[in-house]
N, C-alpha and C. Protein backbone atom coordinates (compact mmCIF):
# COMPACT_ATOMS: atom_id res chain seq x y z
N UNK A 1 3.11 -2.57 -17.39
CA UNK A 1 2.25 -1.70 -18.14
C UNK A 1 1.48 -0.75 -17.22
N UNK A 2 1.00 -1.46 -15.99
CA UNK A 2 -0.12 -0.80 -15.48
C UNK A 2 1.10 0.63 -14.56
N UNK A 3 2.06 0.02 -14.14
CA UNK A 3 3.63 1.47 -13.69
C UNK A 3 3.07 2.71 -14.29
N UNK A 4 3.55 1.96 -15.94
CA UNK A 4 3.98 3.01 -16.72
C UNK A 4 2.31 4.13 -17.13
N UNK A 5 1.05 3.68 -16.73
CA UNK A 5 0.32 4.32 -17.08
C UNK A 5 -0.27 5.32 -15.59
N UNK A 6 -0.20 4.59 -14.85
CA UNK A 6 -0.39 5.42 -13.25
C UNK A 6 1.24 6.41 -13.38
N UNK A 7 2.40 5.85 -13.81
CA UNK A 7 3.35 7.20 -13.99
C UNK A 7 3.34 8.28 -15.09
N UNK A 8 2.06 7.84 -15.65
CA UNK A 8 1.84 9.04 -16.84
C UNK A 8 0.98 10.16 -16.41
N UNK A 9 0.11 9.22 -16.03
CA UNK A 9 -1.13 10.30 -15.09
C UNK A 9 -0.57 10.82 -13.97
N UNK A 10 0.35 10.49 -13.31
CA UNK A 10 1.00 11.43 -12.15
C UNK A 10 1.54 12.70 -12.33
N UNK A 11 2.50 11.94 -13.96
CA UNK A 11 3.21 12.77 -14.73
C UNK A 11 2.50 14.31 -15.28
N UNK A 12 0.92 14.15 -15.83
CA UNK A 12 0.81 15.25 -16.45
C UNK A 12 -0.63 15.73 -15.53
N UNK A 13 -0.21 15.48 -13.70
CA UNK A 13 -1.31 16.00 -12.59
C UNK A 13 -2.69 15.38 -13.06
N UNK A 14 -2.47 13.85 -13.43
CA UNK A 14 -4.16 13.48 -13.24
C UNK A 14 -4.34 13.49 -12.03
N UNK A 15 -3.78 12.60 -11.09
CA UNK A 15 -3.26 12.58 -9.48
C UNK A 15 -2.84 13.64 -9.27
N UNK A 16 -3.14 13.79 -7.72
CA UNK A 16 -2.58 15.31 -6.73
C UNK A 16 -1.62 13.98 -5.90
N UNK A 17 -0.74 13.04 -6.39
CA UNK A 17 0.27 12.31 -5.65
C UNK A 17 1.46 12.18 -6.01
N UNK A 18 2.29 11.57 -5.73
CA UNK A 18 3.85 11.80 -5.71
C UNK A 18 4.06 10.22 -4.88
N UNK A 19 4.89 9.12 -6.68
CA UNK A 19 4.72 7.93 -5.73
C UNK A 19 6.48 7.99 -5.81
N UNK A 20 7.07 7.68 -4.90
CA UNK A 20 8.61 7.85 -5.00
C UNK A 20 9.00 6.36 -6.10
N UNK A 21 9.81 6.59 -6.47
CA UNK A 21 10.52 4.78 -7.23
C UNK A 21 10.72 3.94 -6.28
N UNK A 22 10.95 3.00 -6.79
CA UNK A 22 11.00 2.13 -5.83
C UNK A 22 12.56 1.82 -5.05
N UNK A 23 13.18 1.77 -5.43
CA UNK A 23 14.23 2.61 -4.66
C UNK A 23 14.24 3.09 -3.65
N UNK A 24 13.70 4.53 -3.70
CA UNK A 24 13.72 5.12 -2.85
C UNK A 24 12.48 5.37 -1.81
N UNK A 25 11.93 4.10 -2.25
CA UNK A 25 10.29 3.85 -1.54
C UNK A 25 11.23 3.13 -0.63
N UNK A 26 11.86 2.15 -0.94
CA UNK A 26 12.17 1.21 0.05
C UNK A 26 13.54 2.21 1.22
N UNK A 27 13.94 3.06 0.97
CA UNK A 27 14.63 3.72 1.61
C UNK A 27 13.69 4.58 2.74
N UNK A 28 12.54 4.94 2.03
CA UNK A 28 11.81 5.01 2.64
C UNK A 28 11.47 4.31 4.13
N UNK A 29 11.04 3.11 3.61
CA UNK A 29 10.93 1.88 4.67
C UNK A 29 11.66 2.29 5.75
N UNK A 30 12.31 1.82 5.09
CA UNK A 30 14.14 1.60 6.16
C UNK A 30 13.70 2.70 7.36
N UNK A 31 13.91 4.21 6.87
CA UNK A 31 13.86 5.41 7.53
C UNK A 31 12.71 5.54 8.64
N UNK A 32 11.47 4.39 8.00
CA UNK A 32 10.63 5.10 9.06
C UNK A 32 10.42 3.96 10.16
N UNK A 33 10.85 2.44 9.50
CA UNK A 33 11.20 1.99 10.89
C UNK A 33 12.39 2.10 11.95
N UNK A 34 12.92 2.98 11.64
CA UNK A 34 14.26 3.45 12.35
C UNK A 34 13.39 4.85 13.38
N UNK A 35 12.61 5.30 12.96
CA UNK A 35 12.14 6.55 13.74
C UNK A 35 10.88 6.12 14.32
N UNK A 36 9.90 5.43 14.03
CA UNK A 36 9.08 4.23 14.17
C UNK A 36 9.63 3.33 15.86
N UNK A 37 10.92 3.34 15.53
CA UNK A 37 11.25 2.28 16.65
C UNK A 37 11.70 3.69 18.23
N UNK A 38 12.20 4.53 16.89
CA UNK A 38 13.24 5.64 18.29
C UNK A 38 11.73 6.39 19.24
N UNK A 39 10.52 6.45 18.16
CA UNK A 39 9.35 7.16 19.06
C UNK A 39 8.19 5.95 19.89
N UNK A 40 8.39 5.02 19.63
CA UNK A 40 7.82 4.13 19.76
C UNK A 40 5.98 4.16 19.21
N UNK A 41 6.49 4.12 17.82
CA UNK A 41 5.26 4.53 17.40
C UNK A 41 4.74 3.33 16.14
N UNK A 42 4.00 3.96 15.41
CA UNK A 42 3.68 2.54 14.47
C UNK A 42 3.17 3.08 12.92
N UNK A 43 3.73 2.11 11.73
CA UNK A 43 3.01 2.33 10.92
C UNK A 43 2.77 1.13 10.30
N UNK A 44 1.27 1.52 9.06
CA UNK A 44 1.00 0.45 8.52
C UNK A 44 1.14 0.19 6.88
N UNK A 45 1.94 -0.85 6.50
CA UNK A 45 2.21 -0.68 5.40
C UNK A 45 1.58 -1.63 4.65
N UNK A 46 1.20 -0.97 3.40
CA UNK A 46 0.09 -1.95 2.44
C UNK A 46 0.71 -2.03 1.05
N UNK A 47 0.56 -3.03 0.56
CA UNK A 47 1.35 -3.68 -0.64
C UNK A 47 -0.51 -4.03 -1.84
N UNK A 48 -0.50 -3.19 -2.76
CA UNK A 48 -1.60 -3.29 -3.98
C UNK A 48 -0.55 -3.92 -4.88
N UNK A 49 -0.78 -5.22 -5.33
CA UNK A 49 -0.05 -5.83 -6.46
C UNK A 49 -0.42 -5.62 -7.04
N UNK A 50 -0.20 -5.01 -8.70
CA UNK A 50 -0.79 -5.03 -10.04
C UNK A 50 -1.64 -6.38 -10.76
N UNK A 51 -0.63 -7.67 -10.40
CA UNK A 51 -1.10 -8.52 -11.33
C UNK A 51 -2.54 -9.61 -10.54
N UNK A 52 -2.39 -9.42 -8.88
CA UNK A 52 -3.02 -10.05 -8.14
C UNK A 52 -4.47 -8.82 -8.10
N UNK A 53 -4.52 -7.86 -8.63
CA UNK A 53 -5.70 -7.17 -8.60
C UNK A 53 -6.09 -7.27 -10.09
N UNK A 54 -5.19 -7.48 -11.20
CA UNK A 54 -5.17 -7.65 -12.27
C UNK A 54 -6.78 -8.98 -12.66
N UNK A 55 -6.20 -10.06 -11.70
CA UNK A 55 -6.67 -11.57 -11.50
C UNK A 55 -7.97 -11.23 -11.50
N UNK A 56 -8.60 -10.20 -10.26
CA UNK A 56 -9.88 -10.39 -9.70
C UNK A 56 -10.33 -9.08 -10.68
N UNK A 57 -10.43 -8.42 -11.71
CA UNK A 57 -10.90 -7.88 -12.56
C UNK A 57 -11.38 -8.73 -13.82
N UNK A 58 -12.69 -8.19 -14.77
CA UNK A 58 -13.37 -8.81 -15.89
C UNK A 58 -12.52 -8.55 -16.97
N UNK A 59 -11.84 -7.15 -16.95
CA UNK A 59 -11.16 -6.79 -18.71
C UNK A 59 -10.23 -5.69 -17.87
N UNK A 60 -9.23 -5.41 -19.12
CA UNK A 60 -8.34 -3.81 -18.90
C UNK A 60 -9.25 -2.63 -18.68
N UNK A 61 -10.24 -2.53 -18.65
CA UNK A 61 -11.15 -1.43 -18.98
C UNK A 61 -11.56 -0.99 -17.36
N UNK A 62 -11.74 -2.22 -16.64
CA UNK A 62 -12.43 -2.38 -15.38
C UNK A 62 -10.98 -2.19 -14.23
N UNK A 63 -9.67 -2.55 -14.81
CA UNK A 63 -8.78 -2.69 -14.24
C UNK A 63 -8.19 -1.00 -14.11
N UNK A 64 -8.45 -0.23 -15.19
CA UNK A 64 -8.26 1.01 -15.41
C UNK A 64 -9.33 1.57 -14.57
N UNK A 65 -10.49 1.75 -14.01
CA UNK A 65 -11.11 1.87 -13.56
C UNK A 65 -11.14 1.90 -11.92
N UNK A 66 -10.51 0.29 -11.63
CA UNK A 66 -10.40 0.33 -10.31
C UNK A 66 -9.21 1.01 -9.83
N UNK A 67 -7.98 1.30 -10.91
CA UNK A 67 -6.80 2.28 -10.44
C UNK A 67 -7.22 3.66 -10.50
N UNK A 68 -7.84 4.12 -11.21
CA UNK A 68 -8.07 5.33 -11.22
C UNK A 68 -9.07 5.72 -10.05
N UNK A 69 -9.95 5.21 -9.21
CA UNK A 69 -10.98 5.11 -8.26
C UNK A 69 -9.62 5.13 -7.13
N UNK A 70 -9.03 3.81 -7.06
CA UNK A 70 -8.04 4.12 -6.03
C UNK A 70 -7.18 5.24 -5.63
N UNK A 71 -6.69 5.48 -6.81
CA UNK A 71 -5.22 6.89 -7.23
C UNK A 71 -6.24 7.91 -6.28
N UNK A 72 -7.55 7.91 -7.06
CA UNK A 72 -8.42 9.28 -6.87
C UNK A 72 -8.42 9.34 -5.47
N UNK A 73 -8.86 8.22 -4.64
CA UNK A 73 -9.34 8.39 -2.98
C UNK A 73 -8.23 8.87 -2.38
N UNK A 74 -6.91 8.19 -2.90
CA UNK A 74 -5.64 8.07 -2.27
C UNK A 74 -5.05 9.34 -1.99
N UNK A 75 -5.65 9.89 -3.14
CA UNK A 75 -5.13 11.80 -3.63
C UNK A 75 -5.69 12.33 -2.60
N UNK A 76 -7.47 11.95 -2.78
CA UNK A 76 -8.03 13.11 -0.97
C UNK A 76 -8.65 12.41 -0.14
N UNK A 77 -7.91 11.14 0.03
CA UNK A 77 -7.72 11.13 1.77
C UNK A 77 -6.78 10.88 2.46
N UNK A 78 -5.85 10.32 1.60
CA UNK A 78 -4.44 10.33 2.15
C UNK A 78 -4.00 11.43 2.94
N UNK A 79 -3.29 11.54 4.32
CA UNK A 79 -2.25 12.55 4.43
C UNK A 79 -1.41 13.07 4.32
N UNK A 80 -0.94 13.89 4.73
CA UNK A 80 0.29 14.42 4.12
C UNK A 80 1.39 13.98 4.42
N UNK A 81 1.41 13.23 5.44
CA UNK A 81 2.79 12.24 6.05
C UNK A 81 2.70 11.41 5.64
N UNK A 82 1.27 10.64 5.03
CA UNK A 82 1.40 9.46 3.96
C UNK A 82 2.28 9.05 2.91
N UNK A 83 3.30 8.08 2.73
CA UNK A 83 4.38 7.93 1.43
C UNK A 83 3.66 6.89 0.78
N UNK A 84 3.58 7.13 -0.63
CA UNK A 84 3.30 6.12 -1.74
C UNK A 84 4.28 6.06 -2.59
N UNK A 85 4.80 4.65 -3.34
CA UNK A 85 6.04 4.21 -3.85
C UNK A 85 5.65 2.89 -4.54
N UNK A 86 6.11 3.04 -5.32
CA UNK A 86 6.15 1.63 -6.63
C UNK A 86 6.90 0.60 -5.61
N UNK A 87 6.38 -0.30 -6.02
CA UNK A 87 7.44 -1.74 -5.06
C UNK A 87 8.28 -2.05 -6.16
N UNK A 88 9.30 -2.64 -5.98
CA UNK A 88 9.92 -3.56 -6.75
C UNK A 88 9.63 -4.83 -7.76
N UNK A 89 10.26 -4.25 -8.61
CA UNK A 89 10.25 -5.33 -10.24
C UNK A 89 8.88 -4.51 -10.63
N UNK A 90 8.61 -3.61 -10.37
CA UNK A 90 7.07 -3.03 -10.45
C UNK A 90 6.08 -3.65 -10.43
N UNK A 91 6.20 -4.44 -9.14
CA UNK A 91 4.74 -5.36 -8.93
C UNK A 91 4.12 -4.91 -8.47
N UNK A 92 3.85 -3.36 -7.93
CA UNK A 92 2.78 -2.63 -7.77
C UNK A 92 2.94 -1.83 -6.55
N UNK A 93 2.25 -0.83 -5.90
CA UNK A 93 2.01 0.22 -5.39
C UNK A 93 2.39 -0.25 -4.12
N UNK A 94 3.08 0.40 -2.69
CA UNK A 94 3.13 0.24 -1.39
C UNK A 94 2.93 1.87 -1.12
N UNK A 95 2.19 2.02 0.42
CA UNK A 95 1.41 2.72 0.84
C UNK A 95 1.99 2.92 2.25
N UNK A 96 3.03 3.61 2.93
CA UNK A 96 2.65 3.39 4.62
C UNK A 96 2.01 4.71 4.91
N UNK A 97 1.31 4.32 5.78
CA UNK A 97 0.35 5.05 6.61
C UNK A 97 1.07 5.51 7.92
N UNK A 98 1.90 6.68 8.53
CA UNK A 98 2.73 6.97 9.09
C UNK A 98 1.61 6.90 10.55
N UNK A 99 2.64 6.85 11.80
CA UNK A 99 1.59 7.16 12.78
C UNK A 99 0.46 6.62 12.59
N UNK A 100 0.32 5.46 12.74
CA UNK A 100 -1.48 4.72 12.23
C UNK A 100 -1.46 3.22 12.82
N UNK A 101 -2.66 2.66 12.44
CA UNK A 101 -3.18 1.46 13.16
C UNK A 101 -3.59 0.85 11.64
N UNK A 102 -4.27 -0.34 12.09
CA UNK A 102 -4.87 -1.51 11.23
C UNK A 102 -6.34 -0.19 10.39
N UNK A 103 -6.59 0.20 11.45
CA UNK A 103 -8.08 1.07 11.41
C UNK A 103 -8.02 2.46 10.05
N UNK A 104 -6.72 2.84 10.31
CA UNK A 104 -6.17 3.83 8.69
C UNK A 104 -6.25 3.18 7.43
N UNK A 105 -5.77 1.96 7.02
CA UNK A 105 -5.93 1.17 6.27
C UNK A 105 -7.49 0.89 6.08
N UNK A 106 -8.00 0.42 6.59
CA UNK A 106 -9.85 0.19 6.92
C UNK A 106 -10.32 1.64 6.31
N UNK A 107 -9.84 2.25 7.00
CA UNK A 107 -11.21 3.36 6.50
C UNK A 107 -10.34 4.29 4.84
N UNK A 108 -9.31 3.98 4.60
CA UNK A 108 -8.59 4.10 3.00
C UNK A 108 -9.56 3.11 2.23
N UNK A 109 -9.52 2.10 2.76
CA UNK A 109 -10.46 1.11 1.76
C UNK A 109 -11.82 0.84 1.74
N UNK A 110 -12.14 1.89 2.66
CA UNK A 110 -13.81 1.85 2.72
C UNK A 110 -13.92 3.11 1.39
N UNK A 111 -13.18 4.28 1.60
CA UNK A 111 -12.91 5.06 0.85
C UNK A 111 -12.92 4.67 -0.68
N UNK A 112 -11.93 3.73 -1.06
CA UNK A 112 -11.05 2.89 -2.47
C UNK A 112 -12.56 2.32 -2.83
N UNK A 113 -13.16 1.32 -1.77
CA UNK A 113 -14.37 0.88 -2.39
C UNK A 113 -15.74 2.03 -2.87
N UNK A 114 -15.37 2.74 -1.91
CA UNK A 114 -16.94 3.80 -2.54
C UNK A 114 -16.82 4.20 -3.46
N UNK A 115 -15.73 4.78 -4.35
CA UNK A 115 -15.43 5.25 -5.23
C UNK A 115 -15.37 4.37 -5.89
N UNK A 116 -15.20 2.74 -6.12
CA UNK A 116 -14.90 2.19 -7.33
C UNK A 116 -16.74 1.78 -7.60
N UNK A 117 -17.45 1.42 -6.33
CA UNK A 117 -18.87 1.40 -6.49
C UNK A 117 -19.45 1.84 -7.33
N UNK A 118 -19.47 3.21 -7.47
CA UNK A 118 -19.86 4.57 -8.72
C UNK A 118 -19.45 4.04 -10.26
N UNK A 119 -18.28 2.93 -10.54
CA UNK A 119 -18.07 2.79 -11.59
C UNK A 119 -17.94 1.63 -12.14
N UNK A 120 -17.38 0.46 -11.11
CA UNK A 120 -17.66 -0.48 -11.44
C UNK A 120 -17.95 -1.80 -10.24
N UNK A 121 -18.63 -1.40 -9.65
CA UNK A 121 -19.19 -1.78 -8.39
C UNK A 121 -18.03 -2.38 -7.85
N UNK A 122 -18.89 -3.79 -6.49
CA UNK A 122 -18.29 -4.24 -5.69
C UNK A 122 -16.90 -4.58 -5.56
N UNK A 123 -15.90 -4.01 -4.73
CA UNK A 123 -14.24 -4.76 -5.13
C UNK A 123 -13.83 -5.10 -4.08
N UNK A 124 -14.29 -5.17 -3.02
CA UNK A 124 -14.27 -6.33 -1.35
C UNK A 124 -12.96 -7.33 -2.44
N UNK A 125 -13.50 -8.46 -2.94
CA UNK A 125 -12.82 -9.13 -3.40
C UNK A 125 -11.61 -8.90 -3.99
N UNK A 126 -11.53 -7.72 -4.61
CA UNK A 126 -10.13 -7.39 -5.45
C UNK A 126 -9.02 -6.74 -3.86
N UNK A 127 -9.74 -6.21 -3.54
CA UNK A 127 -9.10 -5.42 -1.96
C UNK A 127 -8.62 -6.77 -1.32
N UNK A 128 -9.43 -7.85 -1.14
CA UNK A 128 -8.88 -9.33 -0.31
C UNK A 128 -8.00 -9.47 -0.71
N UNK A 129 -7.88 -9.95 -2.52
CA UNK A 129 -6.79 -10.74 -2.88
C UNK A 129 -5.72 -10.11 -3.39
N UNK A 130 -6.01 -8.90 -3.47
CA UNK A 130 -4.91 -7.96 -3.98
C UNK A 130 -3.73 -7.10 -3.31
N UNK A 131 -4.75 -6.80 -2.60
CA UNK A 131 -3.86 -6.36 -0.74
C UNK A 131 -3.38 -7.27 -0.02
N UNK A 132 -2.05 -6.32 0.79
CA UNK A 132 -1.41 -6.91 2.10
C UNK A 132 -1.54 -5.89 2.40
N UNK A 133 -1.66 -6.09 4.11
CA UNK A 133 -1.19 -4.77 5.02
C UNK A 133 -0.46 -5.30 6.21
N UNK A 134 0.15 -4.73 6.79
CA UNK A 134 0.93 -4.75 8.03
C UNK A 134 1.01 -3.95 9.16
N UNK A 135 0.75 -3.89 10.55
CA UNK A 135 1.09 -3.13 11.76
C UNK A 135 2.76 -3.53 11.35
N UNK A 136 3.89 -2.09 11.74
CA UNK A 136 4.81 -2.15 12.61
C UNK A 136 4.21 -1.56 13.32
N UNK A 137 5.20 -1.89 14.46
CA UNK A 137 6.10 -3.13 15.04
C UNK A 137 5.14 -4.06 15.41
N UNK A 138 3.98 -4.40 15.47
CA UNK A 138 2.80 -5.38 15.40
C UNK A 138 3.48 -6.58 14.66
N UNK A 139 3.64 -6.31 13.40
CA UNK A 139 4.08 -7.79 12.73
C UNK A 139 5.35 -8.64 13.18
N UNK A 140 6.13 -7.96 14.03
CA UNK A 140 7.02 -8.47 14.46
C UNK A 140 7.19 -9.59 15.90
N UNK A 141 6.10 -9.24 16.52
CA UNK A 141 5.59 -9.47 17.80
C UNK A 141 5.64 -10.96 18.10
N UNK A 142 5.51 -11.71 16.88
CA UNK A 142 5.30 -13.26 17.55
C UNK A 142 6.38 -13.44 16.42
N UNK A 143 7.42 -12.88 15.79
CA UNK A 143 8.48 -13.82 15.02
C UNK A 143 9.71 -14.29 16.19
N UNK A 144 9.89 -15.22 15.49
CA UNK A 144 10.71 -15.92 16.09
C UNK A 144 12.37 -16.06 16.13
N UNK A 145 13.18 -15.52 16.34
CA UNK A 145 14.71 -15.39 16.01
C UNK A 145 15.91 -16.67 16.76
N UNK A 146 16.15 -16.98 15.70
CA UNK A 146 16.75 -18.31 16.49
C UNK A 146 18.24 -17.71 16.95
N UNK A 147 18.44 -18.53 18.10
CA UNK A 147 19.76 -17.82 18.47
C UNK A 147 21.04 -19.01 17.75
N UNK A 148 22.42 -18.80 18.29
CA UNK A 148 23.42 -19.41 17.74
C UNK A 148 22.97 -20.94 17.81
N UNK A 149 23.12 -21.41 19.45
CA UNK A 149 23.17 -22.19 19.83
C UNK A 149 22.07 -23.00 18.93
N UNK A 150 21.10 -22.71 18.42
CA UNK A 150 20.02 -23.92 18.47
C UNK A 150 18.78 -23.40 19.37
N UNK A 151 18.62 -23.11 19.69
CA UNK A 151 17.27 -21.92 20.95
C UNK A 151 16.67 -20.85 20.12
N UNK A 152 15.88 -21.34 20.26
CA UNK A 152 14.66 -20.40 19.55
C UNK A 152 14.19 -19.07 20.92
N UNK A 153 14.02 -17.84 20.30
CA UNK A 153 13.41 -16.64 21.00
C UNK A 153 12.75 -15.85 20.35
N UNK A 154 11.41 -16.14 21.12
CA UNK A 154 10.37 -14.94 20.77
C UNK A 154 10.57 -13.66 20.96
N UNK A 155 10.08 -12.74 19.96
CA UNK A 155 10.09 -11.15 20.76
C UNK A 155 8.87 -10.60 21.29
């Protein structure tokens, strides 16, 4: 439900954004850790679930509220190399932050919160449980890849 109403308002310029499908969000992905890896550079990608921000809201009213506060910041402060894209099964919004740190993310959501303040206060909590974010190539750093044999190797 909540897709189809953030793709309505995109639809008739409530938003100044452009979220790709998910599809081609995740093609996305693909593309920019491939250029990501060739510059040796980094981005950070953030996952807003619908139903896990859904949780930490009082009613639909407040939930409409905190998307529209978000959409809004996302519109002017986002950059322009910024990609936004529906995730899959439409469980909600992914965000990478091209060229960026942990610290882009931080100050988007200092942003997301001031604006939802004005309407329906504090959302620290909805931002905790609702968000993921990620450094590449950061998140990769301590996984572990097992080889044939039985031997485990860190990267």
């Amino acid at each position: 439900m909540m897709k189809k109403i953030i793709f309505n308002g995109i639809k008739n310029h409530k938003y100044d954004l452009i979220l790709y499908p998910a599809e081609f969000f995740e093609l996305r992905i693909q593309e920019e850790i491939v250029r990501t890896d060739e510059y040796k550079s980094s981005f950070v990608y953030v996952e807003m679930d619908f139903n896990r921000i859904k949780a930490t809201l009082k009613d639909d009213t407040e939930e409409l509220a905190f998307w529209e506060a978000a959409l809004r910041s996302m519109a002017i402060k986002k950059r322009g190399s910024d990609v936004l894209g529906f995730l899959q099964d439409d469980a909600g919004i992914g965000l990478l932050l091209l060229d960026s740190k942990m610290e882009g993310w931080i100050r988007l959501q200092g942003r997301i919160s001031e604006f939802c303040r004005l309407t329906i206060g504090d959302i620290s909590n909805t931002l905790q449980k609702g968000t993921r974010a990620f450094v590449y190539p950061a998140c990769l750093k301590d996984f572990v890849i097992p080889k044939p044999n039985g031997e485990e190797k860190s990267t």
